[in-house]
PDB file of N, CA and C in Angstrom:
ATOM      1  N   UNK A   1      54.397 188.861  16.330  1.00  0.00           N
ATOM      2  CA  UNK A   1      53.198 189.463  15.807  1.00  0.00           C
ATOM      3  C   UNK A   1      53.293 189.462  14.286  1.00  0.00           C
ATOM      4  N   UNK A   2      52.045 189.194  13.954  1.00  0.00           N
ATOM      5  CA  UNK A   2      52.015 188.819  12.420  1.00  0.00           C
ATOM      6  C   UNK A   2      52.149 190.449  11.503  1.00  0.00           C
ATOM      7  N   UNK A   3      53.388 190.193  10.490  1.00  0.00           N
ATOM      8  CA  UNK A   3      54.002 191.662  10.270  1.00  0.00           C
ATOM      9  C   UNK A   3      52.552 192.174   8.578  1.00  0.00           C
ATOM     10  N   UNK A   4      52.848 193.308   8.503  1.00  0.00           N
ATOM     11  CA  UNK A   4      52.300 193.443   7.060  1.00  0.00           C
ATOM     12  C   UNK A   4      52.938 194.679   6.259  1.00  0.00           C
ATOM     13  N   UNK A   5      53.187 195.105   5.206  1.00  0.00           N
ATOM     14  CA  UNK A   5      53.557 196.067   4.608  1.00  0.00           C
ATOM     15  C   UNK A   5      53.088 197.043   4.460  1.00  0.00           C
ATOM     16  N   UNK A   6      53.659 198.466   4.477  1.00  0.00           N
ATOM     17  CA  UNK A   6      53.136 199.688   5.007  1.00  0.00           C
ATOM     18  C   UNK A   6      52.200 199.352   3.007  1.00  0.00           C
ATOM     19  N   UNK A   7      51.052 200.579   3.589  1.00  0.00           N
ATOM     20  CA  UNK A   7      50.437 200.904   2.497  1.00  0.00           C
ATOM     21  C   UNK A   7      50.720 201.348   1.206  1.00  0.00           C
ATOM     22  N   UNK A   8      51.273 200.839   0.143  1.00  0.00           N
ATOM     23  CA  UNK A   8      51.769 201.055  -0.536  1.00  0.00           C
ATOM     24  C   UNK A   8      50.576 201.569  -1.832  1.00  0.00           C
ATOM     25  N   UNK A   9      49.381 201.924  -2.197  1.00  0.00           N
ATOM     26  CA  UNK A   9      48.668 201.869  -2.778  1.00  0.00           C
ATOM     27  C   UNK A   9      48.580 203.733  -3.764  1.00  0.00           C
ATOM     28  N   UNK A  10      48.911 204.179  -2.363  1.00  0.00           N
ATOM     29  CA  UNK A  10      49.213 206.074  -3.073  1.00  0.00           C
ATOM     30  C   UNK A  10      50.743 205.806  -4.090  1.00  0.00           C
ATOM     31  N   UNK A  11      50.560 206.599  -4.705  1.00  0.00           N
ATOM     32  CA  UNK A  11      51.542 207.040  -5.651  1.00  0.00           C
ATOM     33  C   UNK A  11      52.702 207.903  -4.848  1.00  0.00           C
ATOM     34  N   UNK A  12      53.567 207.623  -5.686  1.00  0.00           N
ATOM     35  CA  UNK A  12      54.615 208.836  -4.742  1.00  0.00           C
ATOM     36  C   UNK A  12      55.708 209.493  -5.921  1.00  0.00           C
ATOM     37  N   UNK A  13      54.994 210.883  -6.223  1.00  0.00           N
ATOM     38  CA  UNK A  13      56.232 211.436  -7.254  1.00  0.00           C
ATOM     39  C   UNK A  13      57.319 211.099  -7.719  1.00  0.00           C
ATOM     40  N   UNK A  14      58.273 209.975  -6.997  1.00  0.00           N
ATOM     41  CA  UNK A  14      59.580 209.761  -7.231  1.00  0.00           C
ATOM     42  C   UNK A  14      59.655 208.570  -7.239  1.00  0.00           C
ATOM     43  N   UNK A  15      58.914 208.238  -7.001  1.00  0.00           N
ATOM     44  CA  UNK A  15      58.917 206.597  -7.138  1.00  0.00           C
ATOM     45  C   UNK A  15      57.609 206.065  -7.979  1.00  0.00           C
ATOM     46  N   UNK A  16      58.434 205.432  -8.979  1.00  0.00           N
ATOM     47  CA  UNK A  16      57.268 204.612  -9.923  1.00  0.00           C
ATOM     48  C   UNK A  16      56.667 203.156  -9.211  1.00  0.00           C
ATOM     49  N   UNK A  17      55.660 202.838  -9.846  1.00  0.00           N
ATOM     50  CA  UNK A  17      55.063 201.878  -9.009  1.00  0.00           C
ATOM     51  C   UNK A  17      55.462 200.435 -10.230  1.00  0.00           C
ATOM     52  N   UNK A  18      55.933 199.574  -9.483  1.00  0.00           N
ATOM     53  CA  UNK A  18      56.147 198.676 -10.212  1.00  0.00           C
ATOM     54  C   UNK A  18      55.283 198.243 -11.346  1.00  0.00           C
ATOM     55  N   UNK A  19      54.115 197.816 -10.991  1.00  0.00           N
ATOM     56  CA  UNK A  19      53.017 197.272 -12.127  1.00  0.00           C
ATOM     57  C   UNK A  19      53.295 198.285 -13.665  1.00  0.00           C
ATOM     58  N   UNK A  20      53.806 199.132 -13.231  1.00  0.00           N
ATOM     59  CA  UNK A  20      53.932 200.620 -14.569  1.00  0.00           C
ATOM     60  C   UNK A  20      55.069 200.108 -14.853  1.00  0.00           C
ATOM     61  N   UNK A  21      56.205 199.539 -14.652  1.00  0.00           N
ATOM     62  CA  UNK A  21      57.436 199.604 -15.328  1.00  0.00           C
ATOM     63  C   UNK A  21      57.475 197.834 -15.532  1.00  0.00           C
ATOM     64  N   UNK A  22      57.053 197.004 -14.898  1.00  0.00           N
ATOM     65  CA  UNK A  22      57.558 195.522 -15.535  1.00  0.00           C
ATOM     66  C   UNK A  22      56.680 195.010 -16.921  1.00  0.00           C
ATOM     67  N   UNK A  23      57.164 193.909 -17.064  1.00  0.00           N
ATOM     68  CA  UNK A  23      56.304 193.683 -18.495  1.00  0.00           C
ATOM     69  C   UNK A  23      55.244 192.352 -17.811  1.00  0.00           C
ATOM     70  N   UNK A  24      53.996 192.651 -18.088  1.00  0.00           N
ATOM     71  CA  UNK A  24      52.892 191.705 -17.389  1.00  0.00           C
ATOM     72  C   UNK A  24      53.282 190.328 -17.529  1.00  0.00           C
ATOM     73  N   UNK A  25      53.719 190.016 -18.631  1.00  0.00           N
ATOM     74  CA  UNK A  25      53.766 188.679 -19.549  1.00  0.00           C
ATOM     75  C   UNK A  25      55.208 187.885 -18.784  1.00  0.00           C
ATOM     76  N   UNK A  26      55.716 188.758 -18.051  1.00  0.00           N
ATOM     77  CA  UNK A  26      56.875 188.379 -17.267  1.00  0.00           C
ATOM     78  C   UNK A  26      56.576 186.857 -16.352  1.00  0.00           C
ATOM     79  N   UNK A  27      57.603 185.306 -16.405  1.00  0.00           N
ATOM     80  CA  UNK A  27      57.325 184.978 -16.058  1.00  0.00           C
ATOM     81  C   UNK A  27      56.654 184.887 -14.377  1.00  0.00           C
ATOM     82  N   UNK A  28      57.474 185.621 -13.575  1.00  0.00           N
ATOM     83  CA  UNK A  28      57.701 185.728 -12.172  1.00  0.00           C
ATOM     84  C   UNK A  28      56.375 186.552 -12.233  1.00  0.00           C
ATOM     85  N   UNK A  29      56.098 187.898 -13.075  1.00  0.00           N
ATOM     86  CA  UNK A  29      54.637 188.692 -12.683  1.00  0.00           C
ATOM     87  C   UNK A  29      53.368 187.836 -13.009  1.00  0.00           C
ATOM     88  N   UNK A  30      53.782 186.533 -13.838  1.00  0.00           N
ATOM     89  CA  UNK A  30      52.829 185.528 -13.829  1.00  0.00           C
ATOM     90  C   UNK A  30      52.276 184.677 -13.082  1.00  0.00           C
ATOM     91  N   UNK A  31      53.333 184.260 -12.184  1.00  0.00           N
ATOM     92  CA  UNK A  31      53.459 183.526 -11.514  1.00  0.00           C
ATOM     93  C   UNK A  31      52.852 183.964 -10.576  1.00  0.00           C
ATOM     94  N   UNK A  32      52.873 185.357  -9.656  1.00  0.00           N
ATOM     95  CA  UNK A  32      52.468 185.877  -8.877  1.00  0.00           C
ATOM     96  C   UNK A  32      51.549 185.945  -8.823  1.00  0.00           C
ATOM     97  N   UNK A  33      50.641 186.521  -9.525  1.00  0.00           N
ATOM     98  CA  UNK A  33      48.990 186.354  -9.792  1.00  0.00           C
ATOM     99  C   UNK A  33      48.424 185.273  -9.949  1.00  0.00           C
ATOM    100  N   UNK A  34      49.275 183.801 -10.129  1.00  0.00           N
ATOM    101  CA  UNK A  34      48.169 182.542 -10.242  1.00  0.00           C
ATOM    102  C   UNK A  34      48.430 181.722  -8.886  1.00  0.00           C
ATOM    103  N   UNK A  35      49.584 182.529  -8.166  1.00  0.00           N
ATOM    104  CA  UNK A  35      49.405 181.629  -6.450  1.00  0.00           C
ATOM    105  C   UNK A  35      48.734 182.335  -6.037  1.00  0.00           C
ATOM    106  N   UNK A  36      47.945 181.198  -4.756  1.00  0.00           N
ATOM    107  CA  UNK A  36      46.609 181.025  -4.059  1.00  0.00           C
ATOM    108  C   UNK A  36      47.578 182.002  -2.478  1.00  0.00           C
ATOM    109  N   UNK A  37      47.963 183.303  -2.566  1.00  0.00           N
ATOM    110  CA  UNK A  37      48.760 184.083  -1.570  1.00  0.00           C
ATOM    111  C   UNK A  37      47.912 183.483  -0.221  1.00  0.00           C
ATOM    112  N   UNK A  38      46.554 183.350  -0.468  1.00  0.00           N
ATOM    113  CA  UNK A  38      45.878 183.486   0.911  1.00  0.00           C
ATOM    114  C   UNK A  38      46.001 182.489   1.617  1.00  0.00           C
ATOM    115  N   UNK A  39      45.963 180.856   0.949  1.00  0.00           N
ATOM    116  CA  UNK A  39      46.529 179.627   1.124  1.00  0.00           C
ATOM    117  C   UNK A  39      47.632 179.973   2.638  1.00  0.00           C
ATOM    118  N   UNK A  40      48.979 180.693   2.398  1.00  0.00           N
ATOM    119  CA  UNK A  40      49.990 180.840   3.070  1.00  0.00           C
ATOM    120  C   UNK A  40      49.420 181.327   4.138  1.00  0.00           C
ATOM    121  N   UNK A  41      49.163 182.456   3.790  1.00  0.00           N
ATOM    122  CA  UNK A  41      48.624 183.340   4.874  1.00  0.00           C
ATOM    123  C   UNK A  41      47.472 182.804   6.178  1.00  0.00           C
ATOM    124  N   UNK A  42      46.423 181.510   5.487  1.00  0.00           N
ATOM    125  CA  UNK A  42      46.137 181.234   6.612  1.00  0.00           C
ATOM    126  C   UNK A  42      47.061 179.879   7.072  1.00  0.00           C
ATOM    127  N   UNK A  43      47.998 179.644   6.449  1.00  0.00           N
ATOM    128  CA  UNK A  43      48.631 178.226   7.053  1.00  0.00           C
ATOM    129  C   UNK A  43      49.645 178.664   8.254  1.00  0.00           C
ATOM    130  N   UNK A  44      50.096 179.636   7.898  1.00  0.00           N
ATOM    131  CA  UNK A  44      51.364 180.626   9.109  1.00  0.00           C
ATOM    132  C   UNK A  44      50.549 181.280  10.234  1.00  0.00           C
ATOM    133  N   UNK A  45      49.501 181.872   9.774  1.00  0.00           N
ATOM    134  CA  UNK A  45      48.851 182.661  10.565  1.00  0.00           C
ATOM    135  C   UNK A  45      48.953 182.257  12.081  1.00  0.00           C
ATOM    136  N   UNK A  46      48.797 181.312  12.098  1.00  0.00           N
ATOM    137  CA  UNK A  46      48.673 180.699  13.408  1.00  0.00           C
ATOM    138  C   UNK A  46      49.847 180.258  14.029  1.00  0.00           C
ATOM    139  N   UNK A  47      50.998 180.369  13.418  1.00  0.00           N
ATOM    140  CA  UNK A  47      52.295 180.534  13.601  1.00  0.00           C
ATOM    141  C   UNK A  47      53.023 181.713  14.789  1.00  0.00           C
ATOM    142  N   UNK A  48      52.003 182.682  14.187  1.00  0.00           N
ATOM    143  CA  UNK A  48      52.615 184.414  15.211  1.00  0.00           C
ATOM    144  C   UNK A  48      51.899 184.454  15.971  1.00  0.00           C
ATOM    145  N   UNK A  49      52.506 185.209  16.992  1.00  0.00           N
ATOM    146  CA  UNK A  49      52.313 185.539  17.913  1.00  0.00           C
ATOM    147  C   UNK A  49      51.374 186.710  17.862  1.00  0.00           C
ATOM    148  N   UNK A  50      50.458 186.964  18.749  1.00  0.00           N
ATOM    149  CA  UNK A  50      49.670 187.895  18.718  1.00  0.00           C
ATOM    150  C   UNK A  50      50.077 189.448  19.535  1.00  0.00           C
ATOM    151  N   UNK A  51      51.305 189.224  19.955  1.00  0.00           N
ATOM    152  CA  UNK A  51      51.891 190.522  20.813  1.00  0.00           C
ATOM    153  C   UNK A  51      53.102 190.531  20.444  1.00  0.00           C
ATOM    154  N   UNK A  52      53.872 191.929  20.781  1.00  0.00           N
ATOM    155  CA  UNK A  52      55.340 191.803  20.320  1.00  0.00           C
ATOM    156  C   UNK A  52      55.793 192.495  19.611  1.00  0.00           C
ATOM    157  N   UNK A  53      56.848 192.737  18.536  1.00  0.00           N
ATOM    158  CA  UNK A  53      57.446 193.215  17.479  1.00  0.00           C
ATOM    159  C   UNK A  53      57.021 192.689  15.788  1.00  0.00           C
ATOM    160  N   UNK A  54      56.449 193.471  14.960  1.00  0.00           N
ATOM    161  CA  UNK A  54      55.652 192.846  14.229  1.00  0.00           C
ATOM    162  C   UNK A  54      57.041 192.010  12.927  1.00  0.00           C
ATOM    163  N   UNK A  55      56.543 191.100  12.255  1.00  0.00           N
ATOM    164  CA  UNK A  55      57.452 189.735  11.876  1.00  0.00           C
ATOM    165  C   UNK A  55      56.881 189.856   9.915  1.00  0.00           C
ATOM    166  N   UNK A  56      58.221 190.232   9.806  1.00  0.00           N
ATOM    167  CA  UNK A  56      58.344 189.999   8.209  1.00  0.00           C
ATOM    168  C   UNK A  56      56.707 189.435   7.857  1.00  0.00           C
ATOM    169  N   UNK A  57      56.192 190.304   6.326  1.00  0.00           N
ATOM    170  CA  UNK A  57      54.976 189.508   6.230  1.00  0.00           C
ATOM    171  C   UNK A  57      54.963 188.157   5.493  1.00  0.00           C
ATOM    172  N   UNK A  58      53.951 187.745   5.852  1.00  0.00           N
ATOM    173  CA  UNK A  58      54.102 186.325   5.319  1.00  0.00           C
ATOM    174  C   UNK A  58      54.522 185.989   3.957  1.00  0.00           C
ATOM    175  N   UNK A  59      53.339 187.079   3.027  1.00  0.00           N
ATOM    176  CA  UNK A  59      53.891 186.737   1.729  1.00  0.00           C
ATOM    177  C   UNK A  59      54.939 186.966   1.192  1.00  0.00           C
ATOM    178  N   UNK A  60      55.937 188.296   1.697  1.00  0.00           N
ATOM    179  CA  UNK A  60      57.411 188.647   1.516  1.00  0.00           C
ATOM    180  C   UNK A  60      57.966 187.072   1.555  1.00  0.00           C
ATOM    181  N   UNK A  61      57.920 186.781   3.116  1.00  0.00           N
ATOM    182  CA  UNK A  61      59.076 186.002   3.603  1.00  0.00           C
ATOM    183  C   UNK A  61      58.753 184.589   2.024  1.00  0.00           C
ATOM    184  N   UNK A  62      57.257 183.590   2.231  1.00  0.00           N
ATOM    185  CA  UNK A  62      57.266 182.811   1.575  1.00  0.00           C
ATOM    186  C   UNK A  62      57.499 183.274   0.092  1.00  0.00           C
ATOM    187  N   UNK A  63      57.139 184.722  -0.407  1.00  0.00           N
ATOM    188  CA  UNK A  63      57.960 184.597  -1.684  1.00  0.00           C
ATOM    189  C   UNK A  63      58.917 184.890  -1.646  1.00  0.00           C
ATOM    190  N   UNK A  64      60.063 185.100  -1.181  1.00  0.00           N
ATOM    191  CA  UNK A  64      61.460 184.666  -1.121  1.00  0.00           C
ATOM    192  C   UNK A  64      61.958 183.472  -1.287  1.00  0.00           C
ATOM    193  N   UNK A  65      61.053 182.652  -0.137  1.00  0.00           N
ATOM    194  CA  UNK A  65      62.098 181.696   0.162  1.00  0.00           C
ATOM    195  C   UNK A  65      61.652 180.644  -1.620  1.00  0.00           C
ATOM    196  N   UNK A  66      60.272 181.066  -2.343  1.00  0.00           N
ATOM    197  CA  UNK A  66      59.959 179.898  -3.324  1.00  0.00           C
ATOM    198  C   UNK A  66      61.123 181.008  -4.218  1.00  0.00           C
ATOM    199  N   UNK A  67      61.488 182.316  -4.330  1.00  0.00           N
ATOM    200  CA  UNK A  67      62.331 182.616  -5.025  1.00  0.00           C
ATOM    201  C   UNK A  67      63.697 182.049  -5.056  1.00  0.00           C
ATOM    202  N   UNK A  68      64.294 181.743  -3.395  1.00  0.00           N
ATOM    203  CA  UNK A  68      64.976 181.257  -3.416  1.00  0.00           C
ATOM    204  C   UNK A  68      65.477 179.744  -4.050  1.00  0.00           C
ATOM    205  N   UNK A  69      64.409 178.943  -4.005  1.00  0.00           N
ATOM    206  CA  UNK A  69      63.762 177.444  -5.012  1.00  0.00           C
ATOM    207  C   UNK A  69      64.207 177.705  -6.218  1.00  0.00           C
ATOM    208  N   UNK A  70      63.752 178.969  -7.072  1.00  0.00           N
ATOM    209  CA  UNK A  70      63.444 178.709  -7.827  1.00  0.00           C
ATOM    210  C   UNK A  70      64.760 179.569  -9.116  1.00  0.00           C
ATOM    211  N   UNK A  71      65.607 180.172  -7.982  1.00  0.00           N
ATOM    212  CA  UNK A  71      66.584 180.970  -8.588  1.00  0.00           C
ATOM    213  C   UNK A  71      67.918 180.098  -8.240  1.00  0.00           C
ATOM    214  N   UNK A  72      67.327 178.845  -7.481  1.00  0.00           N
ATOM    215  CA  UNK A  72      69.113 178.350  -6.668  1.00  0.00           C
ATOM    216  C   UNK A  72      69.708 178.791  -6.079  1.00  0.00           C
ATOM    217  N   UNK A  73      69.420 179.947  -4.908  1.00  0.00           N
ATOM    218  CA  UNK A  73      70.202 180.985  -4.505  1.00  0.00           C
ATOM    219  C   UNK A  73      70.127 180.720  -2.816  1.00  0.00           C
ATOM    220  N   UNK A  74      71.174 181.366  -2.340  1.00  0.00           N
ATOM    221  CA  UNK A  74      71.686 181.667  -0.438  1.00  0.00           C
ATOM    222  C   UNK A  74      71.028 182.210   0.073  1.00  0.00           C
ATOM    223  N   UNK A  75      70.867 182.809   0.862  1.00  0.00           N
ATOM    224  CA  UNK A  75      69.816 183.782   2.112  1.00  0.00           C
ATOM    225  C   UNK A  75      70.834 185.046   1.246  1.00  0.00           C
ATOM    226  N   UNK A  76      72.055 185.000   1.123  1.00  0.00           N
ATOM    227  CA  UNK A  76      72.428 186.346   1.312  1.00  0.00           C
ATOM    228  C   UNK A  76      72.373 186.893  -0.223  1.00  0.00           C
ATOM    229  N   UNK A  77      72.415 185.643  -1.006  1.00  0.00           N
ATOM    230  CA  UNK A  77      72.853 186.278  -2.296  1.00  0.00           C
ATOM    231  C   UNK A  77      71.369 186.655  -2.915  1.00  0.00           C
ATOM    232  N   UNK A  78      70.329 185.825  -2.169  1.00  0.00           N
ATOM    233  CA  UNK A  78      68.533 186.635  -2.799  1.00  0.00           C
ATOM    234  C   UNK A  78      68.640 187.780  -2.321  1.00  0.00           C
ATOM    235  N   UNK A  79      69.246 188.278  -1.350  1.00  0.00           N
ATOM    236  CA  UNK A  79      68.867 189.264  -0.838  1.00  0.00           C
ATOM    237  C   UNK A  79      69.863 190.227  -1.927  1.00  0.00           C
ATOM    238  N   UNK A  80      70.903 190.323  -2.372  1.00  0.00           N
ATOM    239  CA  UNK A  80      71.543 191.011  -3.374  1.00  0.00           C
ATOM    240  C   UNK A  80      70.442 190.779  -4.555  1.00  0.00           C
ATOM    241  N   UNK A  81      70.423 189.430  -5.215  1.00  0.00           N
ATOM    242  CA  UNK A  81      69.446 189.575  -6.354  1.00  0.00           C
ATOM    243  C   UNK A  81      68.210 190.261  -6.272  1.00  0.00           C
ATOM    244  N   UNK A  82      67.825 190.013  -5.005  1.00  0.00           N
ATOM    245  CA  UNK A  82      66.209 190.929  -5.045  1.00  0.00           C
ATOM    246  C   UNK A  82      66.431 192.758  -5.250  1.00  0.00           C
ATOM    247  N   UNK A  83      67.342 193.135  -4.580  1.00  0.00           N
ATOM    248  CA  UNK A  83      67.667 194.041  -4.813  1.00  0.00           C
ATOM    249  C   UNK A  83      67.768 194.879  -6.206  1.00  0.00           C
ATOM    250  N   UNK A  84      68.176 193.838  -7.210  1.00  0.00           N
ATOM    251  CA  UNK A  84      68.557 194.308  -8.008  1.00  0.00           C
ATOM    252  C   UNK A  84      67.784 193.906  -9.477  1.00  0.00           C
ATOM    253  N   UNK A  85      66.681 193.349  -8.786  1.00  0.00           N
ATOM    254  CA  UNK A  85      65.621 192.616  -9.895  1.00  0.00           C
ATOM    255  C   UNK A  85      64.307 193.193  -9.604  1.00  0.00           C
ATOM    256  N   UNK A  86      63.670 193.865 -10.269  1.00  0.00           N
ATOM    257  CA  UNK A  86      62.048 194.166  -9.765  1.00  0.00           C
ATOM    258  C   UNK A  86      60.937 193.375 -10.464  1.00  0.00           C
ATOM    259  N   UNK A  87      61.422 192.582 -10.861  1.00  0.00           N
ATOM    260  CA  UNK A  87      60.628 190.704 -10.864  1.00  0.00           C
ATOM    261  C   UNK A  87      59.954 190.652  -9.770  1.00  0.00           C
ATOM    262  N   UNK A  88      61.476 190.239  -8.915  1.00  0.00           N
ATOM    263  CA  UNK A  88      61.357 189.666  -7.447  1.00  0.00           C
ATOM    264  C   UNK A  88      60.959 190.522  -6.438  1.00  0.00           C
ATOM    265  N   UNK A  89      60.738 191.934  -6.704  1.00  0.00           N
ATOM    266  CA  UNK A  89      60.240 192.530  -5.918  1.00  0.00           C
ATOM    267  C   UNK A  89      58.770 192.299  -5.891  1.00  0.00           C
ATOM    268  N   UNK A  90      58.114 192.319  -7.644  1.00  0.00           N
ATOM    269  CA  UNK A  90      56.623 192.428  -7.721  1.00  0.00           C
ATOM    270  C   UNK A  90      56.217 191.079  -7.003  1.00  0.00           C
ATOM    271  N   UNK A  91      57.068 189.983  -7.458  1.00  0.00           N
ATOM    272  CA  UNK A  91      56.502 188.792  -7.193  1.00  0.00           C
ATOM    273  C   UNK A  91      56.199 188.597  -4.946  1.00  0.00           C
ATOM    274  N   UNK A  92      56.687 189.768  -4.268  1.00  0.00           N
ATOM    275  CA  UNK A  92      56.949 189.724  -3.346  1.00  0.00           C
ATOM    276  C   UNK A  92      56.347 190.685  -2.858  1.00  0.00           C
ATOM    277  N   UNK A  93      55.114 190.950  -3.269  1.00  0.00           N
ATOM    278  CA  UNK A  93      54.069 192.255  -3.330  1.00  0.00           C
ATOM    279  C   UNK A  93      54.331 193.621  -3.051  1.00  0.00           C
ATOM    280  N   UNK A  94      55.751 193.523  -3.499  1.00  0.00           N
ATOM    281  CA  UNK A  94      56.157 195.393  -2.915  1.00  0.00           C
ATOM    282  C   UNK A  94      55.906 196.051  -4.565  1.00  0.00           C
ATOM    283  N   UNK A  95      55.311 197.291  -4.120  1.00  0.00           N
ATOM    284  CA  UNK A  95      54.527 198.177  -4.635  1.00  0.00           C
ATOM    285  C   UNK A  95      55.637 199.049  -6.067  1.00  0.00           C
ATOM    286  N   UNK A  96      56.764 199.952  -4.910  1.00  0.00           N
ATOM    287  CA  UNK A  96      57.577 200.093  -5.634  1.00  0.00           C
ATOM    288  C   UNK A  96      59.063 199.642  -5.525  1.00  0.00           C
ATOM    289  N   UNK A  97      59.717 200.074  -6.397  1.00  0.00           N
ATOM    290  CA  UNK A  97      61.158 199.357  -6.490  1.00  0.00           C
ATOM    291  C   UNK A  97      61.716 199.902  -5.067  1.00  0.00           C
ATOM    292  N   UNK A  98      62.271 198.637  -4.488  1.00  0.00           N
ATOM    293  CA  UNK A  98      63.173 199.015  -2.924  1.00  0.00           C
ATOM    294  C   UNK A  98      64.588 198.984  -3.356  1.00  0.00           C
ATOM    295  N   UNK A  99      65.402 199.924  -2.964  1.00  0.00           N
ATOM    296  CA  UNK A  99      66.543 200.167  -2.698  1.00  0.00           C
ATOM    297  C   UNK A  99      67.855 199.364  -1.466  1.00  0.00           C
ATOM    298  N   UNK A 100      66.469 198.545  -0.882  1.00  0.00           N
ATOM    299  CA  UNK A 100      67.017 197.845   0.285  1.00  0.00           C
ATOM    300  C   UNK A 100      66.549 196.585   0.674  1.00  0.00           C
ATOM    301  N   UNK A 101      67.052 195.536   0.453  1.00  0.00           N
ATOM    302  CA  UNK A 101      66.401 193.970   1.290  1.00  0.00           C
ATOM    303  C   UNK A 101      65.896 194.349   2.617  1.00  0.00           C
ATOM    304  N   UNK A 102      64.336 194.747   2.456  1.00  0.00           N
ATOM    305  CA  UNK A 102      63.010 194.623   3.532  1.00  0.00           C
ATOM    306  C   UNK A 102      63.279 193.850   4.894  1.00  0.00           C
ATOM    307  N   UNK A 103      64.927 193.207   4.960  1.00  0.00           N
ATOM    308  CA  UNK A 103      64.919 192.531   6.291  1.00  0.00           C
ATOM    309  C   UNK A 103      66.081 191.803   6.334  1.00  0.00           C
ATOM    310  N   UNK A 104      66.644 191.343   7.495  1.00  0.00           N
ATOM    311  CA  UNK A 104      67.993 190.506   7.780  1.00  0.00           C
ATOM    312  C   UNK A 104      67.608 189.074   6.998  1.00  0.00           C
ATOM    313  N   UNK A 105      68.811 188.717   6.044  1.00  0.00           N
ATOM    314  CA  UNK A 105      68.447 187.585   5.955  1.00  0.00           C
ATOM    315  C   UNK A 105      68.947 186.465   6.419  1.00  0.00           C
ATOM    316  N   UNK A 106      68.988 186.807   7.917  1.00  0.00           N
ATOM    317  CA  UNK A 106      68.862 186.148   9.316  1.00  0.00           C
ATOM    318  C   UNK A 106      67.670 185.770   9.355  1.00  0.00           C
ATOM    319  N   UNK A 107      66.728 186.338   8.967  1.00  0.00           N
ATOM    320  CA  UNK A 107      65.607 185.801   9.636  1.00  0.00           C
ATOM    321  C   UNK A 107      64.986 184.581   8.711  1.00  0.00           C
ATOM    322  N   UNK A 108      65.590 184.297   7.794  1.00  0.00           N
ATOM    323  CA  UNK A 108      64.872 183.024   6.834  1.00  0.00           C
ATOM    324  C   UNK A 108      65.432 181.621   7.826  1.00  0.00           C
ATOM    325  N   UNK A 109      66.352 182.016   9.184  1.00  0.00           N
ATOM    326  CA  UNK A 109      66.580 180.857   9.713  1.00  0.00           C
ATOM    327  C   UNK A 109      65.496 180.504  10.365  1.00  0.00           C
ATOM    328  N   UNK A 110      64.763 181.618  10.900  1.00  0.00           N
ATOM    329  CA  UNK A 110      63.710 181.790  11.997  1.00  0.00           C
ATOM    330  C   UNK A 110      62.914 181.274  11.950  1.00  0.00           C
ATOM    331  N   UNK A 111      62.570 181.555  10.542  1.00  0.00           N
ATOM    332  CA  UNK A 111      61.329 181.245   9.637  1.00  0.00           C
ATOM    333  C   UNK A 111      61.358 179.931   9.468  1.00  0.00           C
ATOM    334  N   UNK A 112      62.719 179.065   8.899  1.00  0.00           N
ATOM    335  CA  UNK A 112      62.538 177.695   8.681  1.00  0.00           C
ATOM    336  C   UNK A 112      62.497 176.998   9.972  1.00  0.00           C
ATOM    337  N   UNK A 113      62.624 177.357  10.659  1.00  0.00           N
ATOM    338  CA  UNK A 113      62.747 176.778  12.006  1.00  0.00           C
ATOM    339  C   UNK A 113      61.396 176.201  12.832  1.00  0.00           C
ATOM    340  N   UNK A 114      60.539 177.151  12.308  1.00  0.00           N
ATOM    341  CA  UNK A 114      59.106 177.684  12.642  1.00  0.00           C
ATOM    342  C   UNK A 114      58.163 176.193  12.196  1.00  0.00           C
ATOM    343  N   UNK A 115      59.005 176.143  10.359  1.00  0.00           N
ATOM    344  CA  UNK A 115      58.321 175.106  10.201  1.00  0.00           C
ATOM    345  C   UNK A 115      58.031 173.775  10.678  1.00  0.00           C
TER     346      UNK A 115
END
């Protein structure tokens, strides 16, 4: 089942929202805003399953894996860098800074597999 990210749009006292703390002009927050996200979204779409356990969202997973492209990096070691970069978080539409890689990165086998 095609996954999506909880609502991230309210504010939350303790957590700053990314767009407030990165610098716009950033390449990666650039980058993000001039891909066509929806492009992906309907090319996979038809990929999931319509019942089930809901599945990493699309745009997470595909901006990873072009992060992964574009940083030279492993399944395991994006998942340390993302962690520790809120670039790669914005560029990966999460709202605020995560404390935790959003998912096994087991599942980028799944995913390529798919293709």
């Amino acid at each position: 089942m095609k996954g999506t990210l909880p609502d991230q749009t309210q504010r939350e006292l303790y957590r700053p929202m990314l767009c407030d703390i990165i610098d716009p002009k950033h390449e990666l927050a650039l980058l993000a805003d001039r891909i066509n996200w929806d492009y992906f979204e309907n090319e996979f779409s038809s990929l999931y399953s319509m019942v089930g356990q809901s599945a990493v969202p699309i745009r997470l997973m595909v901006g990873c894996l072009i992060l992964k492209q574009l940083k030279n990096l492993g399944d395991e070691t994006l998942a340390k860098a993302w962690i520790e970069n809120q670039y790669m978080q914005y560029f990966c539409e999460m709202r605020c800074f995560e404390h935790r890689f959003p998912f096994n990165p087991s599942d980028f086998v799944h995913f390529r597999n798919v293709q």
